[in-house]
Protein backbone atom coordinates (compact mmCIF):
# COMPACT_ATOMS: atom_id res chain seq x y z
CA UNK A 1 -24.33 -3.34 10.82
CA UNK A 2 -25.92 0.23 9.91
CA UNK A 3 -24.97 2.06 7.28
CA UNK A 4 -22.09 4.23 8.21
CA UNK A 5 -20.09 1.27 9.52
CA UNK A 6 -20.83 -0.13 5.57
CA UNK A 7 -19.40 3.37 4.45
CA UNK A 8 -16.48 2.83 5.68
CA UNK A 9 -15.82 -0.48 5.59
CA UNK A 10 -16.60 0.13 1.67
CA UNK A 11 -14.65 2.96 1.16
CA UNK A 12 -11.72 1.32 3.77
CA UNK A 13 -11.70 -1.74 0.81
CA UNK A 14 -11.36 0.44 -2.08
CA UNK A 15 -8.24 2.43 -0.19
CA UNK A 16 -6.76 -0.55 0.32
CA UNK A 17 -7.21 -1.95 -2.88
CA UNK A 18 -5.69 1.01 -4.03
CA UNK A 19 -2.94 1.26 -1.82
CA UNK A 20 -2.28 -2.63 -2.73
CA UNK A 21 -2.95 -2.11 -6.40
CA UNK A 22 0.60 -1.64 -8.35
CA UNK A 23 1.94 1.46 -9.63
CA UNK A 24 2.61 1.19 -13.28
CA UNK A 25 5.02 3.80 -14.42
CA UNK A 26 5.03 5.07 -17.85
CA UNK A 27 7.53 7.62 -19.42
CA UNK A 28 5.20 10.28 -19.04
CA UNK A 29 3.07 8.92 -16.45
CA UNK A 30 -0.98 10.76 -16.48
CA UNK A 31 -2.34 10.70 -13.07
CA UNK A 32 -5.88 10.64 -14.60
CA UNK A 33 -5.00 7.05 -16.39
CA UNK A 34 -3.89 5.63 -13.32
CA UNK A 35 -6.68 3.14 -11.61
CA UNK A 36 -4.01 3.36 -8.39
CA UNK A 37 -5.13 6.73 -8.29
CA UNK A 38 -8.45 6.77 -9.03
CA UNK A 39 -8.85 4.30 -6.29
CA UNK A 40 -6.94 6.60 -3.59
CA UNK A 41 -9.45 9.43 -5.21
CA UNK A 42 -12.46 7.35 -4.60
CA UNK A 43 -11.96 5.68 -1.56
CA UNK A 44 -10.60 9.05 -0.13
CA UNK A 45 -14.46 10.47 -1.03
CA UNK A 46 -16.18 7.35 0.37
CA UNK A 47 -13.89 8.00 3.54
CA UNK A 48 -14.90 11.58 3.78
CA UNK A 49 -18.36 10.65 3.73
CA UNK A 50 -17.87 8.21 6.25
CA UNK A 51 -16.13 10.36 8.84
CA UNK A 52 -18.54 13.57 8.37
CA UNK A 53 -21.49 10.80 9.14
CA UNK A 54 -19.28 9.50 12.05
CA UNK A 55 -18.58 13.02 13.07
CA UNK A 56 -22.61 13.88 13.24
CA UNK A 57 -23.28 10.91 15.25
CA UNK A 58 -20.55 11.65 17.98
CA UNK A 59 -17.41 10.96 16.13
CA UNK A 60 -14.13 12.41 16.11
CA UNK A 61 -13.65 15.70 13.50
CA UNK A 62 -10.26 14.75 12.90
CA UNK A 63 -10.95 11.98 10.73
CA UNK A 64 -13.18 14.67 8.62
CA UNK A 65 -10.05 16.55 8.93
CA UNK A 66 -8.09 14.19 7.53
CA UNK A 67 -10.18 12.54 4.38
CA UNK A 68 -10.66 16.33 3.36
CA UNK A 69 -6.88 16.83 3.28
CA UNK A 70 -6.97 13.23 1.35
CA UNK A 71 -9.76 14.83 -1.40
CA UNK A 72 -7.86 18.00 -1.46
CA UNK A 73 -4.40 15.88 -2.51
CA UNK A 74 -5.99 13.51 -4.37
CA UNK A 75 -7.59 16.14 -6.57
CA UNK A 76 -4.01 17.35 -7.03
CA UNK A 77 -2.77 14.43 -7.37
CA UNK A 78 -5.31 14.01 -10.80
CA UNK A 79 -4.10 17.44 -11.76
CA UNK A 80 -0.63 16.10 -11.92
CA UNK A 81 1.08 19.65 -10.78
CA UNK A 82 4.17 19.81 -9.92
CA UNK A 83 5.76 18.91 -7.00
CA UNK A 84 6.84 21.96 -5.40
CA UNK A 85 3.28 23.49 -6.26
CA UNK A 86 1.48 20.52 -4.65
CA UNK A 87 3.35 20.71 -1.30
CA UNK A 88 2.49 23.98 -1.12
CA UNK A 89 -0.98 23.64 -1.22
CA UNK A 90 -0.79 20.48 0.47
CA UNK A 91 1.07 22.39 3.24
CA UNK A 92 -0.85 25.35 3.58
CA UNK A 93 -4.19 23.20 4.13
CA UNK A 94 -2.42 20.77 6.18
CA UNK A 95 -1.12 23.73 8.61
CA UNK A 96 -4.82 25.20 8.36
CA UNK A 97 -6.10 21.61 9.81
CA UNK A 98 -2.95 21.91 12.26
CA UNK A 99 -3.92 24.98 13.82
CA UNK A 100 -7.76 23.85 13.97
CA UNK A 101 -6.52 20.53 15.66
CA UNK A 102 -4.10 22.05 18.29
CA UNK A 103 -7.07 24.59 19.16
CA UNK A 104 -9.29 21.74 19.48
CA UNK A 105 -6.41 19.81 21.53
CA UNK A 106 -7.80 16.62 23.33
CA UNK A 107 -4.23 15.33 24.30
CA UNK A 108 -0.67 14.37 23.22
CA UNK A 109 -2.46 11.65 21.05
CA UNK A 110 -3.61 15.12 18.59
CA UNK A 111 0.61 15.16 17.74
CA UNK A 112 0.23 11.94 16.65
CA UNK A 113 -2.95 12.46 14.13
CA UNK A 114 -1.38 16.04 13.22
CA UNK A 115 2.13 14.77 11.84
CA UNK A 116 -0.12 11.59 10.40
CA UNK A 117 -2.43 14.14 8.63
CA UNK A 118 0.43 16.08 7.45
CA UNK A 119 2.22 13.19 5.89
CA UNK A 120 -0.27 11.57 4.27
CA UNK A 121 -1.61 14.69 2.63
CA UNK A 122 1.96 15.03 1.27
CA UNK A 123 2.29 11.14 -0.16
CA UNK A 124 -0.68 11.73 -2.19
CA UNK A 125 0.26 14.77 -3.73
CA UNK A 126 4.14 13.56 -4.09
CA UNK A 127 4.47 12.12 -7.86
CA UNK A 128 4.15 8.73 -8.65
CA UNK A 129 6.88 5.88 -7.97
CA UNK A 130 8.95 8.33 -5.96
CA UNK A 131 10.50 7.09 -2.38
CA UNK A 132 9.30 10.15 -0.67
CA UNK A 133 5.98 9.45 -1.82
CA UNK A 134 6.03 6.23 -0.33
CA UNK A 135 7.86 7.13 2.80
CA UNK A 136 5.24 9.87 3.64
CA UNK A 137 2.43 7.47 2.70
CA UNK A 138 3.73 4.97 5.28
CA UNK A 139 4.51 7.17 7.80
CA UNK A 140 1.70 8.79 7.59
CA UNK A 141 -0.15 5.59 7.77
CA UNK A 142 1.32 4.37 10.88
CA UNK A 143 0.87 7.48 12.72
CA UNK A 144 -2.79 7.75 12.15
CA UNK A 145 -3.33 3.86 12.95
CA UNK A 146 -1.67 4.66 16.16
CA UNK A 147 -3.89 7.89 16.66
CA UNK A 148 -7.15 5.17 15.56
CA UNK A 149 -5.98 2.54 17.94
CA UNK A 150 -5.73 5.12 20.69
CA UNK A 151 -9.40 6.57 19.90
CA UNK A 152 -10.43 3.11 19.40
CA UNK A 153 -11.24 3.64 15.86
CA UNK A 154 -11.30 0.22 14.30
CA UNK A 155 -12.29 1.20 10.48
CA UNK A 156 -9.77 3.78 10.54
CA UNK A 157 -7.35 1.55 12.37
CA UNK A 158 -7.26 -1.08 9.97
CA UNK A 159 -7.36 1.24 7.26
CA UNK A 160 -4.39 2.83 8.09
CA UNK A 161 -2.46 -0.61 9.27
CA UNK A 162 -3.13 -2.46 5.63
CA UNK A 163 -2.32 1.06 3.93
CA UNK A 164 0.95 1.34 6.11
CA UNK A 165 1.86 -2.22 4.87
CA UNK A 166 1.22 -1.64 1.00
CA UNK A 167 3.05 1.51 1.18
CA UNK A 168 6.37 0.15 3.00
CA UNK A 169 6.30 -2.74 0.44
CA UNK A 170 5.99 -0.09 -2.30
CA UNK A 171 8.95 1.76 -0.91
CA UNK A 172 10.83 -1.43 0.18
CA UNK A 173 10.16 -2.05 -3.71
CA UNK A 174 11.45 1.37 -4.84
CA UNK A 175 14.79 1.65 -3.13
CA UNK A 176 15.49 -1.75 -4.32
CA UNK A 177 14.45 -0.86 -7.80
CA UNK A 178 16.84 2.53 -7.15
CA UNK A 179 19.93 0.93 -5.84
């Protein structure tokens, strides 16, 4: 093992551990008292580290791509902004890494990272305990296993397959909760 497979697998475990951990909602929830989201906000750094060492030793630069778009949200997310301002911002970046990937275009496998990368960034910014948060978290997910699994990614793979899982049981959770 060197040390940029123990990046990720480190910051893969704290991701998970925050995708597992449980939201707790309060009446006026604070983003910054949340260990759910200081998890995301940590493992999403440890990621980005990660994938710019990956990317300097051969690796893909859309996984850079996308753990940026996951610091950008995630410091939104902290900021607790509203909703409307968030997918703004989350949009704009997420079209600016959109453009970059279709110029860089390596095959139809790109769609599937793009509308991953797009979905994702949108989950973390979405407020807390909300079903769209969770269905663009698990969409998101699945779509950028799938783009891993095709690049033959394993950290990122299983990353995104345990996150996918914790996120549909969230949302399987939520609409329950809603009905």
């Amino acid at each position: 093992m060197n040390y940029i497979f123990l990046t990720g697998l480190l910051g893969s475990l704290v991701l998970v551990t925050g995708a597992g951990y449980p939201e707790k909602i309060a009446k006026k929830p604070s983003p910054l008292k949340s260990a759910k989201n200081w998890l995301f906000a940590i493992g999403g750094l440890i990621m980005l580290i990660y994938a710019l060492l990956g990317y300097l030793n051969g690796g893909e630069i859309f996984f850079v791509f996308l753990e940026a778009l996951v610091v950008i949200a995630s410091i939104l997310m902290m900021l607790n902004l509203d909703d409307r301002l968030d997918t703004t911002i989350i949009s704009l970046t997420g079209l600016f890494f959109i453009v970059w990937s279709v110029a860089l275009f390596q095959g139809y496998d790109t769609i599937f990272f793009i509308i991953g990368l797009s979905a994702i960034g949108l989950g973390y910014a979405f407020e807390m305990g909300t079903i769209r948060r969770d269905i663009a978290l698990t969409l998101g997910s699945i779509l950028i296993a799938l783009f891993s699994y095709l690049g033959q990614s394993w950290i990122f793979f299983w990353l995104n397959i345990f996150f996918a899982i914790f996120s549909a049981y969230y949302l399987v959770k939520n609409v329950k909760q809603k009905k």
